[in-house]
PDB file of N, CA and C in Angstrom:
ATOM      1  N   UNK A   1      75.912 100.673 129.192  1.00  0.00           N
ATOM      2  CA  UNK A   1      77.243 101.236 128.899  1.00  0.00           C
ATOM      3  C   UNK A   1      78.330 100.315 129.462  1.00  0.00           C
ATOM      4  N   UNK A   2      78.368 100.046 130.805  1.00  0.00           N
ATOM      5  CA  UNK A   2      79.324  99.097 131.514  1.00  0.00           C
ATOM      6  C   UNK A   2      79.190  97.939 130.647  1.00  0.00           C
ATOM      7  N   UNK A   3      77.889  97.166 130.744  1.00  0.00           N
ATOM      8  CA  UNK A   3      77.696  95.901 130.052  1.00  0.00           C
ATOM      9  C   UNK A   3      78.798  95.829 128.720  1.00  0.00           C
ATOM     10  N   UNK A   4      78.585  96.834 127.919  1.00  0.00           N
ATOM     11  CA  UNK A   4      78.859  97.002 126.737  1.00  0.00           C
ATOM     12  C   UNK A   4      80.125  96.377 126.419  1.00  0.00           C
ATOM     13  N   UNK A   5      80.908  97.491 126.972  1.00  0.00           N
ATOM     14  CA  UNK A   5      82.588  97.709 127.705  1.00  0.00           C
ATOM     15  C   UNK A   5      82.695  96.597 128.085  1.00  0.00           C
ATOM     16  N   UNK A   6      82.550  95.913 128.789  1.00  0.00           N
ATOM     17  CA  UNK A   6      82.987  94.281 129.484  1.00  0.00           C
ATOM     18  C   UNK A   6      82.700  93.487 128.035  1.00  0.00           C
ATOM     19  N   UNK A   7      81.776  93.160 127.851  1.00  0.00           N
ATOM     20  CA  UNK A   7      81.785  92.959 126.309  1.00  0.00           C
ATOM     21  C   UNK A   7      82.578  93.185 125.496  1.00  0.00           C
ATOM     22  N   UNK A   8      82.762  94.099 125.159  1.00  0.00           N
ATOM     23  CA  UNK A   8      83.805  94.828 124.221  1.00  0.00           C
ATOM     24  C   UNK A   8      85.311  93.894 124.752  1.00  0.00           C
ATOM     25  N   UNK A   9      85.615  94.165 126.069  1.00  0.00           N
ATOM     26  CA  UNK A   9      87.309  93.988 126.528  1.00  0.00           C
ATOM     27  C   UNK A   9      87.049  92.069 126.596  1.00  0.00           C
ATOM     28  N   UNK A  10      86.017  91.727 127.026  1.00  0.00           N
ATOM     29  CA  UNK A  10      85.850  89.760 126.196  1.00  0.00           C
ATOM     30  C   UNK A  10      86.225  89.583 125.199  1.00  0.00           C
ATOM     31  N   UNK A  11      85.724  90.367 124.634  1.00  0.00           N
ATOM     32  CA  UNK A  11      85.300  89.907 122.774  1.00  0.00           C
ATOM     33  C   UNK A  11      87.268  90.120 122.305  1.00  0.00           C
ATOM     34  N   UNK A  12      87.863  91.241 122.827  1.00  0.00           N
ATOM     35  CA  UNK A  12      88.986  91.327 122.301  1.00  0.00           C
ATOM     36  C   UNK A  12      90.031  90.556 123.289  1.00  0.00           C
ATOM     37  N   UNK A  13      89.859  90.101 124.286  1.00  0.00           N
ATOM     38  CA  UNK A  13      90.865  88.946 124.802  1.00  0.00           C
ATOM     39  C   UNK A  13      90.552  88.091 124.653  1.00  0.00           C
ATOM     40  N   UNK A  14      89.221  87.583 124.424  1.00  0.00           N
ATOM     41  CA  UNK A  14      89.053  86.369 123.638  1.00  0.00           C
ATOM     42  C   UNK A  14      89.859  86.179 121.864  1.00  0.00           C
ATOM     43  N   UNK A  15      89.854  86.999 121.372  1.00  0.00           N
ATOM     44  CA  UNK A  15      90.093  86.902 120.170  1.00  0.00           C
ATOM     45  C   UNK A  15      91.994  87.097 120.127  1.00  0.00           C
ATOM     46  N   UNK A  16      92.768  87.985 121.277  1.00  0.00           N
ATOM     47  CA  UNK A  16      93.949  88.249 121.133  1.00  0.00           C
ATOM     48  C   UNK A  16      94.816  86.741 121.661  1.00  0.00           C
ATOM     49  N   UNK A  17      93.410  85.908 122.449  1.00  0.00           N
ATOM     50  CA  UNK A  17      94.212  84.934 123.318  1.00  0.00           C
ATOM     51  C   UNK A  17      94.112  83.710 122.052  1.00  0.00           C
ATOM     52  N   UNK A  18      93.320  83.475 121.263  1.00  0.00           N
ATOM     53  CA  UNK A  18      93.277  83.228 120.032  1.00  0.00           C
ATOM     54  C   UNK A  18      94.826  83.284 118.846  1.00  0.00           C
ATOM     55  N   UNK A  19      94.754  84.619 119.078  1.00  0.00           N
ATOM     56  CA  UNK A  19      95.599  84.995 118.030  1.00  0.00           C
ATOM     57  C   UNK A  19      97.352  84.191 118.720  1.00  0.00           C
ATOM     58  N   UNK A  20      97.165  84.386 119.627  1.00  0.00           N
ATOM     59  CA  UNK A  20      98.553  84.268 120.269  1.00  0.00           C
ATOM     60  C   UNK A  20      98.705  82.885 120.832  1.00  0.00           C
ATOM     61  N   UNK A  21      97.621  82.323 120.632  1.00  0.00           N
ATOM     62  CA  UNK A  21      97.671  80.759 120.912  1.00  0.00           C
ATOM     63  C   UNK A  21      97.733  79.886 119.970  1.00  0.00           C
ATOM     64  N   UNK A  22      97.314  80.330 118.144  1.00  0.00           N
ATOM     65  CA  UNK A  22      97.883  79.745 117.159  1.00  0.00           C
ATOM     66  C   UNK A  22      99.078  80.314 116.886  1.00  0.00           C
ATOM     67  N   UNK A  23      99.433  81.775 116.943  1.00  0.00           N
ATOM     68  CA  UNK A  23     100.391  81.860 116.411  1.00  0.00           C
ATOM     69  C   UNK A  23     101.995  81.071 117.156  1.00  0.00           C
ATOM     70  N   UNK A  24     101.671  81.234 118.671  1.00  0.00           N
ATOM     71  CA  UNK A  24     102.364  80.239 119.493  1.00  0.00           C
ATOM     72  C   UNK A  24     102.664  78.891 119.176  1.00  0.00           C
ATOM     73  N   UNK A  25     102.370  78.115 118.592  1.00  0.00           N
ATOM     74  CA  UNK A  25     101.356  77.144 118.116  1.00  0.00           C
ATOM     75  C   UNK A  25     102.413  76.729 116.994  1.00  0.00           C
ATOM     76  N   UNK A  26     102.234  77.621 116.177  1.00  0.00           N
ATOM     77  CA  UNK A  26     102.953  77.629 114.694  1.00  0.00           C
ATOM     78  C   UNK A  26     104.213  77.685 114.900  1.00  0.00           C
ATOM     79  N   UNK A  27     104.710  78.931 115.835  1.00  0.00           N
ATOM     80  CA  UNK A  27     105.994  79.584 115.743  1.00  0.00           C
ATOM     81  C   UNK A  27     107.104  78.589 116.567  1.00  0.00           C
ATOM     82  N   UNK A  28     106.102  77.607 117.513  1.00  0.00           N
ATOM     83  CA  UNK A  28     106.843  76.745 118.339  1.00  0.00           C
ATOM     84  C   UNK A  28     107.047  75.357 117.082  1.00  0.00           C
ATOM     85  N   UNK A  29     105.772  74.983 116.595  1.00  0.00           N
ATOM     86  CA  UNK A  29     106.619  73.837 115.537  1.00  0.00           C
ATOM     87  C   UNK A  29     107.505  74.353 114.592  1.00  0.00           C
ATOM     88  N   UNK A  30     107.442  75.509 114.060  1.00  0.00           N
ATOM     89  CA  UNK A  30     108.253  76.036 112.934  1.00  0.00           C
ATOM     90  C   UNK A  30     109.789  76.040 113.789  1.00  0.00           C
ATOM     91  N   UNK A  31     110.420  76.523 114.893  1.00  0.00           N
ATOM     92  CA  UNK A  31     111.599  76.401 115.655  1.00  0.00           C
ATOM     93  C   UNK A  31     111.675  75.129 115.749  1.00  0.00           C
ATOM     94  N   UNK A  32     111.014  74.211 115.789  1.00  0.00           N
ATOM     95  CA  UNK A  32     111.353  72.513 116.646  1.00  0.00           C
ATOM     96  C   UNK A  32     111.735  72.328 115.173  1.00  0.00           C
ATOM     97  N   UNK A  33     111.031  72.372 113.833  1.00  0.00           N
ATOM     98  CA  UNK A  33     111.277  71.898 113.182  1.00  0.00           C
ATOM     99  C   UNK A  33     112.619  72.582 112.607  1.00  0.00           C
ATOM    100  N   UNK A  34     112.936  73.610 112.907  1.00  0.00           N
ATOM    101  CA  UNK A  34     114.401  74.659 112.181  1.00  0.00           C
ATOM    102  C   UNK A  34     114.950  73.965 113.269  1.00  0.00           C
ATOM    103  N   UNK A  35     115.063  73.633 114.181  1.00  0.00           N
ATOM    104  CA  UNK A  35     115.968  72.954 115.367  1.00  0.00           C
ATOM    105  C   UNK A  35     116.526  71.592 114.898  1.00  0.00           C
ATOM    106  N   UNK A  36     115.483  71.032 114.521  1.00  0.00           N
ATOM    107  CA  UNK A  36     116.147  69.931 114.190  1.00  0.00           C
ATOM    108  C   UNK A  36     116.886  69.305 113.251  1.00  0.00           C
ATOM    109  N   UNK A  37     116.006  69.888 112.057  1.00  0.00           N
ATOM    110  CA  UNK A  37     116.613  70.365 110.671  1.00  0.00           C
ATOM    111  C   UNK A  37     118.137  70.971 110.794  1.00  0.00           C
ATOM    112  N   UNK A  38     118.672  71.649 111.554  1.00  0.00           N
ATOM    113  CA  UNK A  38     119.747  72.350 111.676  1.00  0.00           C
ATOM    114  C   UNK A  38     120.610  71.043 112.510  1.00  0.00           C
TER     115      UNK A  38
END
């Protein structure tokens, strides 16, 4: 049951730190590039 749960809360900060590290990623060249462009 514990095992599981620790598992479970990996599997989804692995995947949220993911999500927020491309989307970071993107959202920072997409501003550099509207930054400069402007």
């Amino acid at each position: 049951m514990k095992t599981v749960k620790v598992l479970a809360i990996a599997m989804i900060a692995l995947f949220s730190y993911q999500a927020v590290s491309a989307s970071g990623l993107n959202h920072h060249h997409h501003r550099r590039h509207w930054h400069h462009r402007r």
